[in-house]
C-alpha atoms as a PDB file:
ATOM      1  CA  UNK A   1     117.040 109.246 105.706  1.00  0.00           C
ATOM      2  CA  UNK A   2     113.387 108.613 107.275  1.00  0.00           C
ATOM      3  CA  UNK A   3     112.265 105.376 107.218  1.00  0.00           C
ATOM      4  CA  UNK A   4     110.298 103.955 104.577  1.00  0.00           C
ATOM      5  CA  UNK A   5     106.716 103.547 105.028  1.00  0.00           C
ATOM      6  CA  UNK A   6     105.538 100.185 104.524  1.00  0.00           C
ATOM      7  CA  UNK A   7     101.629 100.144 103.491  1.00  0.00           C
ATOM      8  CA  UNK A   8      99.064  98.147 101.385  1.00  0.00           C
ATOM      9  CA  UNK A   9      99.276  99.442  97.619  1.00  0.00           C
ATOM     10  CA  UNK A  10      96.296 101.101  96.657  1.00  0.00           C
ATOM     11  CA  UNK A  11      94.422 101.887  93.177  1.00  0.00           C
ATOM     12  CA  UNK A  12      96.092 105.410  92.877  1.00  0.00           C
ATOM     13  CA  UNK A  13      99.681 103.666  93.114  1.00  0.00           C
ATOM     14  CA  UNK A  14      99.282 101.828  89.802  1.00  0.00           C
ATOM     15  CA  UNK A  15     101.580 104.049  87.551  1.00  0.00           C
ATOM     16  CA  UNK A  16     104.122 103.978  89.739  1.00  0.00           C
ATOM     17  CA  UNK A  17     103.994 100.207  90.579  1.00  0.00           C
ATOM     18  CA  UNK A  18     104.299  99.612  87.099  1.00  0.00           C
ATOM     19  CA  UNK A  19     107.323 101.898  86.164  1.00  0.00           C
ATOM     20  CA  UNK A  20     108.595 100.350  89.780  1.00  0.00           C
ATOM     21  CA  UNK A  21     108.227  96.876  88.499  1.00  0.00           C
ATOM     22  CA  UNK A  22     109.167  96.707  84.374  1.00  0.00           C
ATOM     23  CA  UNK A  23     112.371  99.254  85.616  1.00  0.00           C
ATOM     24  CA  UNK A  24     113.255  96.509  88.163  1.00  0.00           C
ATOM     25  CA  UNK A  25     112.633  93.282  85.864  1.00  0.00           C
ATOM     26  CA  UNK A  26     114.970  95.276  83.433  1.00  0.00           C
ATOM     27  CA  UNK A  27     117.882  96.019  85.267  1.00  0.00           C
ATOM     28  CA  UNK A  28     117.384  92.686  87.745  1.00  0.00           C
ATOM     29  CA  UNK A  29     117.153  89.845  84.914  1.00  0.00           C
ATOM     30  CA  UNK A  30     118.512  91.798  81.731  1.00  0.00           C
ATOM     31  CA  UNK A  31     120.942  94.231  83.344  1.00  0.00           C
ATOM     32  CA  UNK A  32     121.925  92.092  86.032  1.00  0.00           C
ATOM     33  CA  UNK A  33     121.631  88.705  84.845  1.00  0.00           C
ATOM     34  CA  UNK A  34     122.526  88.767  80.932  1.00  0.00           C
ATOM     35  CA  UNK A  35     119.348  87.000  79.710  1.00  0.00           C
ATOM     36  CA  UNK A  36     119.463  87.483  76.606  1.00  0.00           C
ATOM     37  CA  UNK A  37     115.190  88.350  76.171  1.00  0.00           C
ATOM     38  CA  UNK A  38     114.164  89.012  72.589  1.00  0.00           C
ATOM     39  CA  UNK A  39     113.330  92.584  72.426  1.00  0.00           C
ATOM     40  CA  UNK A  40     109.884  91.571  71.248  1.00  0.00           C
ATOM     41  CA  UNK A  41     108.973  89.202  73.871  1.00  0.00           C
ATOM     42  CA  UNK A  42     110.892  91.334  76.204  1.00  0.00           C
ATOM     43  CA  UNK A  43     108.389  94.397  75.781  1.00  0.00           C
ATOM     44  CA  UNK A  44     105.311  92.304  75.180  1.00  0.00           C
ATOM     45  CA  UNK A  45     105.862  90.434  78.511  1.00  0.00           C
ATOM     46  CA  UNK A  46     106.460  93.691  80.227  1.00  0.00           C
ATOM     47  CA  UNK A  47     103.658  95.662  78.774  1.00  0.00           C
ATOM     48  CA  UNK A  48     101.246  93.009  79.662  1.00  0.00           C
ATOM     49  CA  UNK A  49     102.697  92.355  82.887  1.00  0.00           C
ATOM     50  CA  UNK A  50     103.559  96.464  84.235  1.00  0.00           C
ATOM     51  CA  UNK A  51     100.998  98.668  82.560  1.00  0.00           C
ATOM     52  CA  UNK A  52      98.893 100.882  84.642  1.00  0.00           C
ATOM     53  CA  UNK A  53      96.104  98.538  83.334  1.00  0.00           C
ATOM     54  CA  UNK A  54      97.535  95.340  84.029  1.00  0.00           C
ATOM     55  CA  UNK A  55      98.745  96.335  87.544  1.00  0.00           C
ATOM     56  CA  UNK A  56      95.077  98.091  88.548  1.00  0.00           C
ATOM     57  CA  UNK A  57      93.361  94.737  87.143  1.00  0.00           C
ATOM     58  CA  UNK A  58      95.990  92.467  89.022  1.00  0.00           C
ATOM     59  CA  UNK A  59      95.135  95.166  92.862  1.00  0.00           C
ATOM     60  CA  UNK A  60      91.622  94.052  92.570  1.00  0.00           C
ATOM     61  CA  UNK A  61      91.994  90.756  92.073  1.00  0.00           C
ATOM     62  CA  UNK A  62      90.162  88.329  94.732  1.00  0.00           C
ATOM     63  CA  UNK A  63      92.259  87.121  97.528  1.00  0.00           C
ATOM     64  CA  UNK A  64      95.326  89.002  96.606  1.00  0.00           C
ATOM     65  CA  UNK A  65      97.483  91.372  98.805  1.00  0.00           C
ATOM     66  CA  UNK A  66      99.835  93.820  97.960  1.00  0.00           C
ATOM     67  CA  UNK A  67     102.322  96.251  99.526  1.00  0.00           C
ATOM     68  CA  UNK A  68     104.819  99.015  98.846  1.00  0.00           C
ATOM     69  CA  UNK A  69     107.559 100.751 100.534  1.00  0.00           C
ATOM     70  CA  UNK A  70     107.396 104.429 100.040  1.00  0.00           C
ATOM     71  CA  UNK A  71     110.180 107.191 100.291  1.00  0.00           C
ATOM     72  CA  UNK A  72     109.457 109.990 102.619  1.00  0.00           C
ATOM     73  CA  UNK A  73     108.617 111.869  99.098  1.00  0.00           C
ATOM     74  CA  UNK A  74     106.237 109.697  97.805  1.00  0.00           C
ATOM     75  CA  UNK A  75     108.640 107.358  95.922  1.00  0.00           C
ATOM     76  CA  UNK A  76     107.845 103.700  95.657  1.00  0.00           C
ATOM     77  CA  UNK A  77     110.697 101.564  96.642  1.00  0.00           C
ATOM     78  CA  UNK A  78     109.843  98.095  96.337  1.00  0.00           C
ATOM     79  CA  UNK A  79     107.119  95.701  96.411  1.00  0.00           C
ATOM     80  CA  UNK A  80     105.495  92.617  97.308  1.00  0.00           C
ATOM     81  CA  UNK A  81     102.616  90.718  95.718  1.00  0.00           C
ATOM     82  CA  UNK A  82     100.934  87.906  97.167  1.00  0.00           C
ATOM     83  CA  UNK A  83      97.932  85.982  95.748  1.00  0.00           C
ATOM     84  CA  UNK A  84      95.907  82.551  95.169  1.00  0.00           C
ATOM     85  CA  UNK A  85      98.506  80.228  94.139  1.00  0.00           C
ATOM     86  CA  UNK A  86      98.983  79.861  90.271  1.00  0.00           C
ATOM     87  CA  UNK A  87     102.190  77.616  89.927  1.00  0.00           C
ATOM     88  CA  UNK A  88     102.260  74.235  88.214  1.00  0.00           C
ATOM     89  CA  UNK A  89     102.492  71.757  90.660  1.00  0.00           C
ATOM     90  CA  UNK A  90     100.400  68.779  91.230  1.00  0.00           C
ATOM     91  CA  UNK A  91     100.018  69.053  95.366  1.00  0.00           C
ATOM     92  CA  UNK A  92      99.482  73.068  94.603  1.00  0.00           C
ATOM     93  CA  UNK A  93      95.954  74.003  95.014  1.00  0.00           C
ATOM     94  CA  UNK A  94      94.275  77.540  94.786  1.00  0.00           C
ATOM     95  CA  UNK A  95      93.699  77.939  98.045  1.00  0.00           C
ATOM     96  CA  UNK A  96      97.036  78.493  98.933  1.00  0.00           C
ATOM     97  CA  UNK A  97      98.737  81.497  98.761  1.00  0.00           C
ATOM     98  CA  UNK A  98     101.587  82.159  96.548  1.00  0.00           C
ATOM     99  CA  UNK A  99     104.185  84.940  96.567  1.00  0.00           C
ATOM    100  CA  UNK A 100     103.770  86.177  93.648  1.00  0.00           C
ATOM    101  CA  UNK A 101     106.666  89.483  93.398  1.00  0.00           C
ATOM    102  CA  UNK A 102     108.948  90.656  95.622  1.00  0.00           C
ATOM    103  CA  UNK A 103     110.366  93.817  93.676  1.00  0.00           C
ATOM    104  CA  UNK A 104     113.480  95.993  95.204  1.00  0.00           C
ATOM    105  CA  UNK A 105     114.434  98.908  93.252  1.00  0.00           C
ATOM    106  CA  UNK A 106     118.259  98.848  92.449  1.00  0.00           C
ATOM    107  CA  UNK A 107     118.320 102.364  94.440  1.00  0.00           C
ATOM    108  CA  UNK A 108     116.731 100.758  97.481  1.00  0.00           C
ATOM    109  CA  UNK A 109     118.712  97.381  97.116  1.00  0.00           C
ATOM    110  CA  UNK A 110     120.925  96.820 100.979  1.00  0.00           C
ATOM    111  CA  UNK A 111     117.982  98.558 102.851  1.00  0.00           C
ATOM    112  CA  UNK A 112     116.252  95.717 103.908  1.00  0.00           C
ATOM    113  CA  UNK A 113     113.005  96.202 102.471  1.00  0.00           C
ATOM    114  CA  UNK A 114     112.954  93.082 100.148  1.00  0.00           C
ATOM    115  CA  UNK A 115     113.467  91.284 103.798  1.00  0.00           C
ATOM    116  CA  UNK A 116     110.554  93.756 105.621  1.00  0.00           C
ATOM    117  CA  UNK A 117     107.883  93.123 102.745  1.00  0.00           C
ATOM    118  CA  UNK A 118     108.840  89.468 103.010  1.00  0.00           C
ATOM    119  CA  UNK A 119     107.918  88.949 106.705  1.00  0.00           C
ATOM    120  CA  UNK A 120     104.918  91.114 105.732  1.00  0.00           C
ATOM    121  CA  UNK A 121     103.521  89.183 103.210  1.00  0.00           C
ATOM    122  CA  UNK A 122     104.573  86.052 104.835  1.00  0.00           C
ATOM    123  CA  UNK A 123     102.605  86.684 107.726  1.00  0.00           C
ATOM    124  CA  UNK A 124      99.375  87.830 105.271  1.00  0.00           C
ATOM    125  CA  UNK A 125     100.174  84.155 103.328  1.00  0.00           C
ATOM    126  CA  UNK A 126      99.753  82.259 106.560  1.00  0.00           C
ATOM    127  CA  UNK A 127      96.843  83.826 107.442  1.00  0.00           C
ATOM    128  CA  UNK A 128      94.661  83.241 103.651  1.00  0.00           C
ATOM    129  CA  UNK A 129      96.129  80.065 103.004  1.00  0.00           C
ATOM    130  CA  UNK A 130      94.837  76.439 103.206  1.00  0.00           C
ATOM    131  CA  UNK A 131      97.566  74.231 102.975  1.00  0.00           C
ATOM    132  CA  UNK A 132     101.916  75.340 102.102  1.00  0.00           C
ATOM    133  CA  UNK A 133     103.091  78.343 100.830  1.00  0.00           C
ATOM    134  CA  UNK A 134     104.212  78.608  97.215  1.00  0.00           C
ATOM    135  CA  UNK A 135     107.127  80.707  95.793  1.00  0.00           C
ATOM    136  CA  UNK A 136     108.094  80.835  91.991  1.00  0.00           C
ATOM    137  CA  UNK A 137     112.400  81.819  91.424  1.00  0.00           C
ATOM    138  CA  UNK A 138     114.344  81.995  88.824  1.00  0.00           C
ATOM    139  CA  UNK A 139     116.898  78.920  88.922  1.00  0.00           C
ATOM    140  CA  UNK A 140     119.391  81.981  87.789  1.00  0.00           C
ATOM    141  CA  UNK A 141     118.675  84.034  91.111  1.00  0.00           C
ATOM    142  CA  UNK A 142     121.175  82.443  94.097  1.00  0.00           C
ATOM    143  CA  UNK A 143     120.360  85.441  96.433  1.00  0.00           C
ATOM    144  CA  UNK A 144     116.317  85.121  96.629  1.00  0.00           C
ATOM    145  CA  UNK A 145     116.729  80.771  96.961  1.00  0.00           C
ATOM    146  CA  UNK A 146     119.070  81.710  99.712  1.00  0.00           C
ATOM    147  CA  UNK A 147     116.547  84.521 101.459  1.00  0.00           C
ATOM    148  CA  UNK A 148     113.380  82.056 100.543  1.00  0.00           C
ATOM    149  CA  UNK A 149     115.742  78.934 102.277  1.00  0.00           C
ATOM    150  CA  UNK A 150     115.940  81.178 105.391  1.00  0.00           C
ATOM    151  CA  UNK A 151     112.389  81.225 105.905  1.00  0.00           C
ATOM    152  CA  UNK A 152     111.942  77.625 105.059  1.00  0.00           C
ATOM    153  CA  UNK A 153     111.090  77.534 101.993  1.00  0.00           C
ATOM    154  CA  UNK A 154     112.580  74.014  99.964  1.00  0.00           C
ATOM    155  CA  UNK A 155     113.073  73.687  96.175  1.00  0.00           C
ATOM    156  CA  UNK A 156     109.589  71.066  95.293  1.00  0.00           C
ATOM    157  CA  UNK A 157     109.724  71.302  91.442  1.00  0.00           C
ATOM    158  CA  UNK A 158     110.562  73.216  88.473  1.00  0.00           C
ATOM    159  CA  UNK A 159     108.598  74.715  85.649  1.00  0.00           C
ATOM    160  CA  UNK A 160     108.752  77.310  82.711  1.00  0.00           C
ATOM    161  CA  UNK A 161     108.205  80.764  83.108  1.00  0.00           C
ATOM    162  CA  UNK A 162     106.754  82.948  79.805  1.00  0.00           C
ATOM    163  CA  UNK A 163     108.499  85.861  79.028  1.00  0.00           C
ATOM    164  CA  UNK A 164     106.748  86.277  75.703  1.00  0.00           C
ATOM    165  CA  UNK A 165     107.839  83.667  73.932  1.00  0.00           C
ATOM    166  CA  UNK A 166     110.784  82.931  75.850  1.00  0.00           C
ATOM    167  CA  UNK A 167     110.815  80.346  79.004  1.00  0.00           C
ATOM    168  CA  UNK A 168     112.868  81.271  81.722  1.00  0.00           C
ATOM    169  CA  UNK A 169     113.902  78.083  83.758  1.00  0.00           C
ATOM    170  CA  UNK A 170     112.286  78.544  86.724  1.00  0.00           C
ATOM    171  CA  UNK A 171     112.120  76.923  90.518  1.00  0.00           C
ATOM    172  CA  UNK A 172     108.650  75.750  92.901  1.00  0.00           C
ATOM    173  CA  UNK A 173     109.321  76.220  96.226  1.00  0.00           C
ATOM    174  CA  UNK A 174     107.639  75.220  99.079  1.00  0.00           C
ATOM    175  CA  UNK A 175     107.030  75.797 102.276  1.00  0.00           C
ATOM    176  CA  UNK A 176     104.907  73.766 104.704  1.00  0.00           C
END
């Protein structure tokens, strides 16, 4: 198998970032977790949050970054997201950057990529922030809190995540 391409995301990659990204919410926190999302909030929270729309609005946005890892066919892989920071804490500030997504298809899971996009966008982070880091988890997800801990990232609050009208328990973490 040739190696994936890593490469910034671009407007024609839209479609496919957004099948990429509702297909891995689904089978990461409904298939593989359990939650329990009301089919309602479930679909408005990924309609808002994955349509071809949503996901060109969300590529232009100032000051974020994005990037994919694409097959040797074309096939998006995974992805990261990184932007302004948005999380609710009170020593968070706008000007520092926030990893926002870190998406691995279930096909591409044990590749590395979710680790290659990381160190990717990490590096982008450092270099468009003013001040930490900022990284939202679920509280549910062991595996990301243990890669986020490797690159020094510490648990520094908690907060509520919408999905629809549901609130996923979610973690702040910090780093710097």
């Amino acid at each position: 198998m040739t190696e994936p391409l890593i490469r910034p995301a671009v407007d024609a990659d839209a479609a496919a970032l957004g099948e990429l990204g509702r297909q891995t919410f689904v089978d990461t926190f409904v298939a593989g977790f359990g939650i329990p999302y009301p089919a309602d909030d479930l679909t408005a929270f990924l309609d808002a949050s994955f349509s071809p729309e949503a996901i060109r609005a969300k590529l232009r946005e100032p000051g974020a970054a994005w990037w994919v890892a694409e097959a040797a066919n074309g096939e998006l892989l995974a992805f990261a997201n990184t932007g302004p920071n948005t999380l609710p804490h009170p020593d968070a500030r706008p000007s520092h950057a926030e990893l926002r997504r870190l998406y691995v298809s279930k096909s591409a899971q044990g590749l590395g990529l979710g680790t290659k996009l990381l160190a990717v966008a990490l590096e982008w982070m450092e270099a468009h922030s003013d001040g930490p880091l900022w990284i939202g988890v679920w509280s549910g997800n062991l595996k990301a809190q243990k890669l986020y801990a490797a690159y020094g990232f510490e648990k520094a609050g908690e907060y509520q995540y919408p999905v629809g009208r549901w609130l996923d328990d979610e973690f702040i973490l910090r780093r710097g």
